[in-house]
PDB file of N, CA and C in Angstrom:
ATOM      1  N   UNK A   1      11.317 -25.594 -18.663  1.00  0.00           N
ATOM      2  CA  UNK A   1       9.874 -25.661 -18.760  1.00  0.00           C
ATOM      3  C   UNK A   1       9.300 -24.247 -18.797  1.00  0.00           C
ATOM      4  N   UNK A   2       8.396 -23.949 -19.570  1.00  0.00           N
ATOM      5  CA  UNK A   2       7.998 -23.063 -19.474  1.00  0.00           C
ATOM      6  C   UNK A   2       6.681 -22.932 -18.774  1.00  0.00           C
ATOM      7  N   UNK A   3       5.807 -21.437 -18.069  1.00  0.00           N
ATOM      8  CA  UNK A   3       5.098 -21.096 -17.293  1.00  0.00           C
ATOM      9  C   UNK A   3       4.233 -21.550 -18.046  1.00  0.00           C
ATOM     10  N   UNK A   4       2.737 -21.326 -16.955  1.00  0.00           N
ATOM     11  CA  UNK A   4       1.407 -22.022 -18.119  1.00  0.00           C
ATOM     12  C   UNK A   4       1.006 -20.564 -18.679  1.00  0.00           C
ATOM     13  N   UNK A   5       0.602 -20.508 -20.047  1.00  0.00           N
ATOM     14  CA  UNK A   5       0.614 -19.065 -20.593  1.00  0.00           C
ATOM     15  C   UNK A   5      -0.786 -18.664 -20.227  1.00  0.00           C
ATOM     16  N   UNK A   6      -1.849 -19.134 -19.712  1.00  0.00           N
ATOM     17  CA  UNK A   6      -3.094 -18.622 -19.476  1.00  0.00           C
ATOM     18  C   UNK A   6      -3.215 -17.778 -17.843  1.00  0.00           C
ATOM     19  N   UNK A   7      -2.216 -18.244 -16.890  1.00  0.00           N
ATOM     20  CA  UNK A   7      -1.932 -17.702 -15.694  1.00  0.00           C
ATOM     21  C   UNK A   7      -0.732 -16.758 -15.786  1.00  0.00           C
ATOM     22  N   UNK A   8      -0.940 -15.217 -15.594  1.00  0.00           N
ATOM     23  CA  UNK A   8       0.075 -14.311 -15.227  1.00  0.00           C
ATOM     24  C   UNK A   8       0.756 -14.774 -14.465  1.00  0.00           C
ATOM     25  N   UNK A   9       1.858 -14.325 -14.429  1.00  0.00           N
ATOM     26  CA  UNK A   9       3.167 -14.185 -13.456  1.00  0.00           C
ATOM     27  C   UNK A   9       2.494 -13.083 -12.682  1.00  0.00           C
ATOM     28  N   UNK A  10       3.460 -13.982 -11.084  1.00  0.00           N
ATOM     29  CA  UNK A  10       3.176 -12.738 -10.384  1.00  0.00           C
ATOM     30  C   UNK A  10       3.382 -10.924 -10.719  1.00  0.00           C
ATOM     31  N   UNK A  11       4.667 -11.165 -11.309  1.00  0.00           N
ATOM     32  CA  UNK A  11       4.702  -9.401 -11.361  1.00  0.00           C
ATOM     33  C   UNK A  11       4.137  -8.723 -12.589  1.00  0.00           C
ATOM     34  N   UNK A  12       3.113  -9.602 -12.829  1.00  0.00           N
ATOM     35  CA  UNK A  12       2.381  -9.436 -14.059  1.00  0.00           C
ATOM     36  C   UNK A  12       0.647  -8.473 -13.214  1.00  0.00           C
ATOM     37  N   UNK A  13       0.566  -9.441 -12.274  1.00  0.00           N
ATOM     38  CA  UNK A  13      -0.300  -9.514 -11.370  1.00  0.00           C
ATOM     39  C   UNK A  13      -0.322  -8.322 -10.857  1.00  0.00           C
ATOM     40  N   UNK A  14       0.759  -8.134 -10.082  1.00  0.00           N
ATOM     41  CA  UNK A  14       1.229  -6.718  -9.210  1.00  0.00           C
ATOM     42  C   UNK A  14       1.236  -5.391 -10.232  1.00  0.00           C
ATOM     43  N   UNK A  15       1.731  -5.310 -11.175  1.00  0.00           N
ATOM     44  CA  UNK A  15       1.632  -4.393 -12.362  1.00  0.00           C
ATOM     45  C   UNK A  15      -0.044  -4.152 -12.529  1.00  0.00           C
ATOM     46  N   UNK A  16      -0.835  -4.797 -13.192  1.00  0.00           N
ATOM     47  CA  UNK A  16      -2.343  -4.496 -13.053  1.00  0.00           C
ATOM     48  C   UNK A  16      -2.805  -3.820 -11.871  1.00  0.00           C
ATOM     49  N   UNK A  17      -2.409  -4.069 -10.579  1.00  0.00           N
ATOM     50  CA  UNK A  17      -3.033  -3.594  -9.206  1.00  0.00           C
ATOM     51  C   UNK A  17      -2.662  -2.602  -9.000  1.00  0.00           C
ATOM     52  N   UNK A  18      -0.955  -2.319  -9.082  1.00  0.00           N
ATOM     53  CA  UNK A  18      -0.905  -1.369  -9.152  1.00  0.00           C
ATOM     54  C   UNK A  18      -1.157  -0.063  -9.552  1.00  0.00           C
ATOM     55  N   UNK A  19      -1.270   1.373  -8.605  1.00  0.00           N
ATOM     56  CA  UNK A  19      -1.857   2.749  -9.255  1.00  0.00           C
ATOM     57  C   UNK A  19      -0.256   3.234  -9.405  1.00  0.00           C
ATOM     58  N   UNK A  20      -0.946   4.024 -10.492  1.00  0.00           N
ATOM     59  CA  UNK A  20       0.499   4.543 -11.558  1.00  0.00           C
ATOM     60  C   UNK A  20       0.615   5.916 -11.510  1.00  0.00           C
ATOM     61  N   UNK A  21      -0.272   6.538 -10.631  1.00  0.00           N
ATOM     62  CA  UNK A  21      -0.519   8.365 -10.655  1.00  0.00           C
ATOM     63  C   UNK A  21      -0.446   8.513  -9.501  1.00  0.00           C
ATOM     64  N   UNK A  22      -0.505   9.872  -9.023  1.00  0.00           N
ATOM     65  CA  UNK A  22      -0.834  10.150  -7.331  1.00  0.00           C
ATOM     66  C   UNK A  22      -2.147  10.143  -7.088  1.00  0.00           C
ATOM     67  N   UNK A  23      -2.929  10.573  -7.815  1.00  0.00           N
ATOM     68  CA  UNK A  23      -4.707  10.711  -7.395  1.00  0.00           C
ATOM     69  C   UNK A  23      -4.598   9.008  -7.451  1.00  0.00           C
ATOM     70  N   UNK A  24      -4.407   7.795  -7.855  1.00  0.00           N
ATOM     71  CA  UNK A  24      -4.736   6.467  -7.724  1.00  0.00           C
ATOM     72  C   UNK A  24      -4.174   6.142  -6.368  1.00  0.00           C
ATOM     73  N   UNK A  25      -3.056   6.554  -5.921  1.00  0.00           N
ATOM     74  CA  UNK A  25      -2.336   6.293  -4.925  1.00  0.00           C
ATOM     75  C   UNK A  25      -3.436   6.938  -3.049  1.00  0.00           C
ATOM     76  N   UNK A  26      -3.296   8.468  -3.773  1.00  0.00           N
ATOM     77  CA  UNK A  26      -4.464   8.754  -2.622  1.00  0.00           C
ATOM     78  C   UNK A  26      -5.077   8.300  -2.777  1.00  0.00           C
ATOM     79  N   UNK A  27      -6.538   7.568  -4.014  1.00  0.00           N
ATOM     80  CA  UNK A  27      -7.863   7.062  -3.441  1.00  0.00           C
ATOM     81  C   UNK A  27      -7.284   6.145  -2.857  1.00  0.00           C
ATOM     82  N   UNK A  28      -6.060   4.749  -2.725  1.00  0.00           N
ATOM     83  CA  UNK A  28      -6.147   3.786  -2.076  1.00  0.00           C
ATOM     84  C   UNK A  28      -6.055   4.317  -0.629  1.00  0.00           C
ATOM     85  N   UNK A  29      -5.386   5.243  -0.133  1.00  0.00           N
ATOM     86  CA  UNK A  29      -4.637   5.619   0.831  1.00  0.00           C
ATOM     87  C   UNK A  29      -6.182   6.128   1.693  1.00  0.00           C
ATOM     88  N   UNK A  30      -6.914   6.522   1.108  1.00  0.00           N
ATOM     89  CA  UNK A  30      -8.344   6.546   0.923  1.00  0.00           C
ATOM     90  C   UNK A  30      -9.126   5.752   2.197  1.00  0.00           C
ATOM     91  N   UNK A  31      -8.892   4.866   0.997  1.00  0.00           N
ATOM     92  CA  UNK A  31      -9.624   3.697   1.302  1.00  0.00           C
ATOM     93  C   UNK A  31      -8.891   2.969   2.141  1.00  0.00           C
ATOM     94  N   UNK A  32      -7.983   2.475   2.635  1.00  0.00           N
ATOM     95  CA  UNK A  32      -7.208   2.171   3.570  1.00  0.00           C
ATOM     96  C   UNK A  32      -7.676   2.704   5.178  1.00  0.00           C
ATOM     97  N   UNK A  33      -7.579   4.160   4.864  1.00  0.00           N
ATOM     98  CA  UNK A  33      -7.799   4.327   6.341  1.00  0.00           C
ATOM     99  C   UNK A  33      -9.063   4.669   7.083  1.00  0.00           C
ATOM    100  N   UNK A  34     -10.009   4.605   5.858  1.00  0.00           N
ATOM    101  CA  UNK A  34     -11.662   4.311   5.911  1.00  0.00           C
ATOM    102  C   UNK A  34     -12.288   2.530   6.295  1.00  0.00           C
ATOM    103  N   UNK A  35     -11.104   1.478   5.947  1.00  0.00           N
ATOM    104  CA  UNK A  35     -11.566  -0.009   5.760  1.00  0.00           C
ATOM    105  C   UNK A  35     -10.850  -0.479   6.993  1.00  0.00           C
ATOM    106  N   UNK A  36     -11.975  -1.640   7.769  1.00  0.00           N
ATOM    107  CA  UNK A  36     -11.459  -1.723   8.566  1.00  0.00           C
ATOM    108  C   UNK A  36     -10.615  -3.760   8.505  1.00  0.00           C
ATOM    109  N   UNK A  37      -9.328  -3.019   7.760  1.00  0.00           N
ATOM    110  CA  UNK A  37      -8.760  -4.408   7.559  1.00  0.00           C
ATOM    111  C   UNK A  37      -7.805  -5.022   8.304  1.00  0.00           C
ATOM    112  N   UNK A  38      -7.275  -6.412   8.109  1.00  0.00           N
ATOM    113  CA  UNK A  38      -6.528  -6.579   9.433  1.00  0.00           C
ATOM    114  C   UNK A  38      -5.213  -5.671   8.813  1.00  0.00           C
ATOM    115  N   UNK A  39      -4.343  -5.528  10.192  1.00  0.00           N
ATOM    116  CA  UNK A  39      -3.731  -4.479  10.471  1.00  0.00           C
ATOM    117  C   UNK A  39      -2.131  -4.935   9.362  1.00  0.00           C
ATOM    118  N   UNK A  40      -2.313  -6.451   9.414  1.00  0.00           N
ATOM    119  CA  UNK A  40      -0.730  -6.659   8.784  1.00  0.00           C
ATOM    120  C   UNK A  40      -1.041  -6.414   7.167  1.00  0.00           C
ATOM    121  N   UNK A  41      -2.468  -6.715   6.779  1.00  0.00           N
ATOM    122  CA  UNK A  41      -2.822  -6.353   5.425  1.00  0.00           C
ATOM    123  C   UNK A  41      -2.851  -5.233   4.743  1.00  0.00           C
ATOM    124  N   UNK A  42      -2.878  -4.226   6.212  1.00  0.00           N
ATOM    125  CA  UNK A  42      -3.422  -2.883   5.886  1.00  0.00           C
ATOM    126  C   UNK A  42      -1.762  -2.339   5.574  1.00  0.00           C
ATOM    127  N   UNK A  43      -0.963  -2.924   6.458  1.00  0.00           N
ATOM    128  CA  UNK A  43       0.789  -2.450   5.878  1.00  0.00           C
ATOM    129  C   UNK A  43       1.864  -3.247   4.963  1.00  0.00           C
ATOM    130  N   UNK A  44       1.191  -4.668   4.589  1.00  0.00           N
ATOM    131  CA  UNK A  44       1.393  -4.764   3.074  1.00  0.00           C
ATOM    132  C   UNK A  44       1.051  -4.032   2.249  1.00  0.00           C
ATOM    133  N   UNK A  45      -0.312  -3.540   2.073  1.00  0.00           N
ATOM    134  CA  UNK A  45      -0.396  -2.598   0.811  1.00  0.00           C
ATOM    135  C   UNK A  45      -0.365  -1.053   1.202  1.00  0.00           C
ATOM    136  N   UNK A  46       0.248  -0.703   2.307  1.00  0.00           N
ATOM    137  CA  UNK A  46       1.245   0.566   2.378  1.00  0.00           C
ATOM    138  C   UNK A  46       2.521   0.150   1.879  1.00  0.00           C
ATOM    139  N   UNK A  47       2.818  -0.842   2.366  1.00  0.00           N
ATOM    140  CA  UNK A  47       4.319  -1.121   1.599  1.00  0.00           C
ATOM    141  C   UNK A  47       4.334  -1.177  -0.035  1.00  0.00           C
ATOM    142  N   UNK A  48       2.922  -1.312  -0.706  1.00  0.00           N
ATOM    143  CA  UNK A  48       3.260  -1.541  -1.996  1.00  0.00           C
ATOM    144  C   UNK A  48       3.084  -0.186  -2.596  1.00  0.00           C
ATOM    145  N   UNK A  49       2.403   0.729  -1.941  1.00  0.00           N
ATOM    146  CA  UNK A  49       1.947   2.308  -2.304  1.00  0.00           C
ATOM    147  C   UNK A  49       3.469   3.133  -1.593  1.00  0.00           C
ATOM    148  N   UNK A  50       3.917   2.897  -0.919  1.00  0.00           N
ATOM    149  CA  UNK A  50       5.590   3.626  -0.497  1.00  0.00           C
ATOM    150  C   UNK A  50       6.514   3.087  -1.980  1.00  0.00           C
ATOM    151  N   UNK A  51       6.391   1.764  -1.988  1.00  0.00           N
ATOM    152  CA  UNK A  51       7.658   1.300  -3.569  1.00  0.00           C
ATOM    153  C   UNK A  51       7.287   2.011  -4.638  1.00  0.00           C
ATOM    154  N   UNK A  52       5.996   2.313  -4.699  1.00  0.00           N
ATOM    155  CA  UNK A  52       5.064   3.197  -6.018  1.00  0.00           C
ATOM    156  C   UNK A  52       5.633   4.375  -5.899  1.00  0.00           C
ATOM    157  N   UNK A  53       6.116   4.794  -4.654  1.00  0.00           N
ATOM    158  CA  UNK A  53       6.525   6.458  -4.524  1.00  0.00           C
ATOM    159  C   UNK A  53       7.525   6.481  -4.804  1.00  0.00           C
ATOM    160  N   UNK A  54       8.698   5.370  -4.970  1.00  0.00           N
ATOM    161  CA  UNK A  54      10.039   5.731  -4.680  1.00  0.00           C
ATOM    162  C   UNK A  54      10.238   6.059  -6.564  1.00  0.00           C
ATOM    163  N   UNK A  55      11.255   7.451  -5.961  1.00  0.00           N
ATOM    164  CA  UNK A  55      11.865   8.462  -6.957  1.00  0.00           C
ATOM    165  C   UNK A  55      11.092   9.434  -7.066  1.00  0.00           C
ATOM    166  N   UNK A  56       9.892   9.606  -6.725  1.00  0.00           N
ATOM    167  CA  UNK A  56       9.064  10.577  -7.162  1.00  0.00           C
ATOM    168  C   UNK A  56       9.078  11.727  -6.094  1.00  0.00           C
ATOM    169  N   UNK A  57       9.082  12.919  -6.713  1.00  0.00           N
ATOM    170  CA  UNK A  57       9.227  14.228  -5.962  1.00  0.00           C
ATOM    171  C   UNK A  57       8.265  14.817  -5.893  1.00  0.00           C
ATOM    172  N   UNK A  58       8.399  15.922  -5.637  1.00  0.00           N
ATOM    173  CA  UNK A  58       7.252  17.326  -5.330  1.00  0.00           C
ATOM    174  C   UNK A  58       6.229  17.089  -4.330  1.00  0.00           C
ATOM    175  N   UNK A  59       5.735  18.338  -4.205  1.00  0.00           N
ATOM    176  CA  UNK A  59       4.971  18.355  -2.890  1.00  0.00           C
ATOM    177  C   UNK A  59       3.994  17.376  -2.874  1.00  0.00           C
ATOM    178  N   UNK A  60       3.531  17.302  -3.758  1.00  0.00           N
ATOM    179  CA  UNK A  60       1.780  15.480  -3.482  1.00  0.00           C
ATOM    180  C   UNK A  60       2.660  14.276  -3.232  1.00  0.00           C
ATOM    181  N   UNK A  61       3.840  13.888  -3.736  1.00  0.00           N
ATOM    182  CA  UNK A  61       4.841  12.914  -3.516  1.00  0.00           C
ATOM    183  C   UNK A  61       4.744  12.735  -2.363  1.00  0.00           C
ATOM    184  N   UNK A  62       5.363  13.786  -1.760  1.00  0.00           N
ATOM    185  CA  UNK A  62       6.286  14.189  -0.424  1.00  0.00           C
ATOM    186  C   UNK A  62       4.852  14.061   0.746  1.00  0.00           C
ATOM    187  N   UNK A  63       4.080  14.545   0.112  1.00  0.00           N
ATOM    188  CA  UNK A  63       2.516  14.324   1.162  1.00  0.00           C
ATOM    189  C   UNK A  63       1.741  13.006   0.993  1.00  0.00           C
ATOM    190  N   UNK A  64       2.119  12.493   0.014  1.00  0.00           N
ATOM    191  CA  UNK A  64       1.284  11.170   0.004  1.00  0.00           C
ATOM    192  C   UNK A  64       2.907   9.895   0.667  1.00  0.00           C
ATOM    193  N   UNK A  65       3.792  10.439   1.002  1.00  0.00           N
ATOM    194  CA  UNK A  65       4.650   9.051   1.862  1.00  0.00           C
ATOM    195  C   UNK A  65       4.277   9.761   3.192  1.00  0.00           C
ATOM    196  N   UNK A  66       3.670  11.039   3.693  1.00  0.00           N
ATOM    197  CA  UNK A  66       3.748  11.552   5.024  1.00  0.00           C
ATOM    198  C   UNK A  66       2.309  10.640   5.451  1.00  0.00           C
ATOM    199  N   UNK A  67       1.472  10.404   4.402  1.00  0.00           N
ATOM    200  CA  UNK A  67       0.219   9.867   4.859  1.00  0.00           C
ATOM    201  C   UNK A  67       0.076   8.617   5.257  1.00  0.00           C
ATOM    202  N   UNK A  68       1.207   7.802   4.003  1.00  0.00           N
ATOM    203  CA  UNK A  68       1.317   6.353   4.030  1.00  0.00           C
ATOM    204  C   UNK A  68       2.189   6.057   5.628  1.00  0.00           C
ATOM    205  N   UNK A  69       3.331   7.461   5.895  1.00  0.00           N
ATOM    206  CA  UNK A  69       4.076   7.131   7.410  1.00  0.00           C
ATOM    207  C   UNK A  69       2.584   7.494   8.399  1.00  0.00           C
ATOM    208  N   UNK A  70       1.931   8.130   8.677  1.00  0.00           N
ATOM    209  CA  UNK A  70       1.353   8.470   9.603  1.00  0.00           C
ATOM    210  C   UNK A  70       0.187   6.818   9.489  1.00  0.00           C
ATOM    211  N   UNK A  71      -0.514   6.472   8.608  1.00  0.00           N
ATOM    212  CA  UNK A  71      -1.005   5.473   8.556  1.00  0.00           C
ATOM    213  C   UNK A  71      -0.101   4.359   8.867  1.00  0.00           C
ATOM    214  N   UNK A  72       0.929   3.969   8.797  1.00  0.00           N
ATOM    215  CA  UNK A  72       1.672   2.822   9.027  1.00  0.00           C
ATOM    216  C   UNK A  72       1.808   2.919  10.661  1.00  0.00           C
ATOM    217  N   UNK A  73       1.486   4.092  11.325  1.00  0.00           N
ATOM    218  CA  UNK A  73       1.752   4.179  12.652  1.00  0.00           C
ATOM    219  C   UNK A  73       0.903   4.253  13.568  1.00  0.00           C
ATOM    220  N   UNK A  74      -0.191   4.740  12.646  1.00  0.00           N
ATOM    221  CA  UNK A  74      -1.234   4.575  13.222  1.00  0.00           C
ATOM    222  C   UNK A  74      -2.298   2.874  13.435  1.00  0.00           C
ATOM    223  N   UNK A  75      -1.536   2.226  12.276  1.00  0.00           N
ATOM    224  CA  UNK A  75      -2.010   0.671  12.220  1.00  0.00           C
ATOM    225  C   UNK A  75      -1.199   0.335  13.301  1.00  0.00           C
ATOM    226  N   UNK A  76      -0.053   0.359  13.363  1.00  0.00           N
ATOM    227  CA  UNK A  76       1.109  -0.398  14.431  1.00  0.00           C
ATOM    228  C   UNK A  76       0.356  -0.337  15.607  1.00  0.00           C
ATOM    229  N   UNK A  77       0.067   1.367  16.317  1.00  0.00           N
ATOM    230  CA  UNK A  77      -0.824   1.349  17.360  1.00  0.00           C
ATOM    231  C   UNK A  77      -2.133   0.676  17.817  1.00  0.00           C
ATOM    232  N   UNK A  78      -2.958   0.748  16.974  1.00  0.00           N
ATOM    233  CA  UNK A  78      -4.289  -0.223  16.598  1.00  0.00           C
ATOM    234  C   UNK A  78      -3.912  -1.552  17.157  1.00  0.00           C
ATOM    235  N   UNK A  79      -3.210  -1.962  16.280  1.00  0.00           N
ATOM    236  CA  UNK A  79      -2.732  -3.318  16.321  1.00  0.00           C
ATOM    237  C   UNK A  79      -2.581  -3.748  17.887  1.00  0.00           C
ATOM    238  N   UNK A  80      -1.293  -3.181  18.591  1.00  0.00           N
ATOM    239  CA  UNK A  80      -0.749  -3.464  19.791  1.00  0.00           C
ATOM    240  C   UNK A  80      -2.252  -3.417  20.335  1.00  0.00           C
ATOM    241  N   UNK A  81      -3.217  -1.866  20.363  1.00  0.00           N
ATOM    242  CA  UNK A  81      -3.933  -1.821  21.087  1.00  0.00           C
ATOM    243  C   UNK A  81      -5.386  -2.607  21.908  1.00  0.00           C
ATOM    244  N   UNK A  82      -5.685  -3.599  20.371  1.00  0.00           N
ATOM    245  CA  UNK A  82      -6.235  -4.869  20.336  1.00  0.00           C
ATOM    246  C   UNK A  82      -5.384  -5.736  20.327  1.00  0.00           C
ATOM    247  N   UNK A  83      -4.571  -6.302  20.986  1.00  0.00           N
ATOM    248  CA  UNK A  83      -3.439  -7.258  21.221  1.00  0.00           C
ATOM    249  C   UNK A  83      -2.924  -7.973  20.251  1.00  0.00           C
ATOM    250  N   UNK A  84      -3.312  -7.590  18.448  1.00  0.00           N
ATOM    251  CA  UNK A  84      -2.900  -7.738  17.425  1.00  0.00           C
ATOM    252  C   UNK A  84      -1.035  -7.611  17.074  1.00  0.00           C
ATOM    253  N   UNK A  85      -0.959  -6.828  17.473  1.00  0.00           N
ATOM    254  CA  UNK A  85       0.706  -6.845  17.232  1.00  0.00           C
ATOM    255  C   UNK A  85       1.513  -7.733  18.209  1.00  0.00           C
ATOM    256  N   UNK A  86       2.623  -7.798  17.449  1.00  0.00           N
ATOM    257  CA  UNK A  86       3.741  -8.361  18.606  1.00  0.00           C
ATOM    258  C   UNK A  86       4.918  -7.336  18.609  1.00  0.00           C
TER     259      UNK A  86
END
């Protein structure tokens, strides 16, 4: 059977959302730690901006996964700190 052709596939989906540069990557990273979203949402889409990084080098690379680690740790804390985490 085939898919219904008027609805994307998911990784059709994920491809559009995704940012493809580093300046797209910082504004999300941006906006992330300006929005105040729930905390497991806020490290799904760090997790999807870290897979965006992988292979990529040089120094904005290397500074935009230090931002996405310091934000992923800084949500974890949040989280616990409003009794959000487990």
């Amino acid at each position: 059977m085939s898919e219904h052709p008027h609805h994307p596939t998911r990784a059709q989906a994920v491809d559009w959302e995704r940012p493809v540069d580093d300046s797209a990557i910082a504004a999300r990273l941006d906006a992330l730690a300006a929005d105040d979203i729930d905390p497991e949402e806020r490290l799904d889409t760090l997790d999807v901006l870290a897979e965006e990084l992988v292979g990529r080098t040089g120094a904005t690379a290397t500074g935009l996964k230090e931002r996405i680690r310091r934000l992923r740790e800084q949500t974890a804390q949040d989280a616990v700190g409003t009794g959000e985490g487990s």
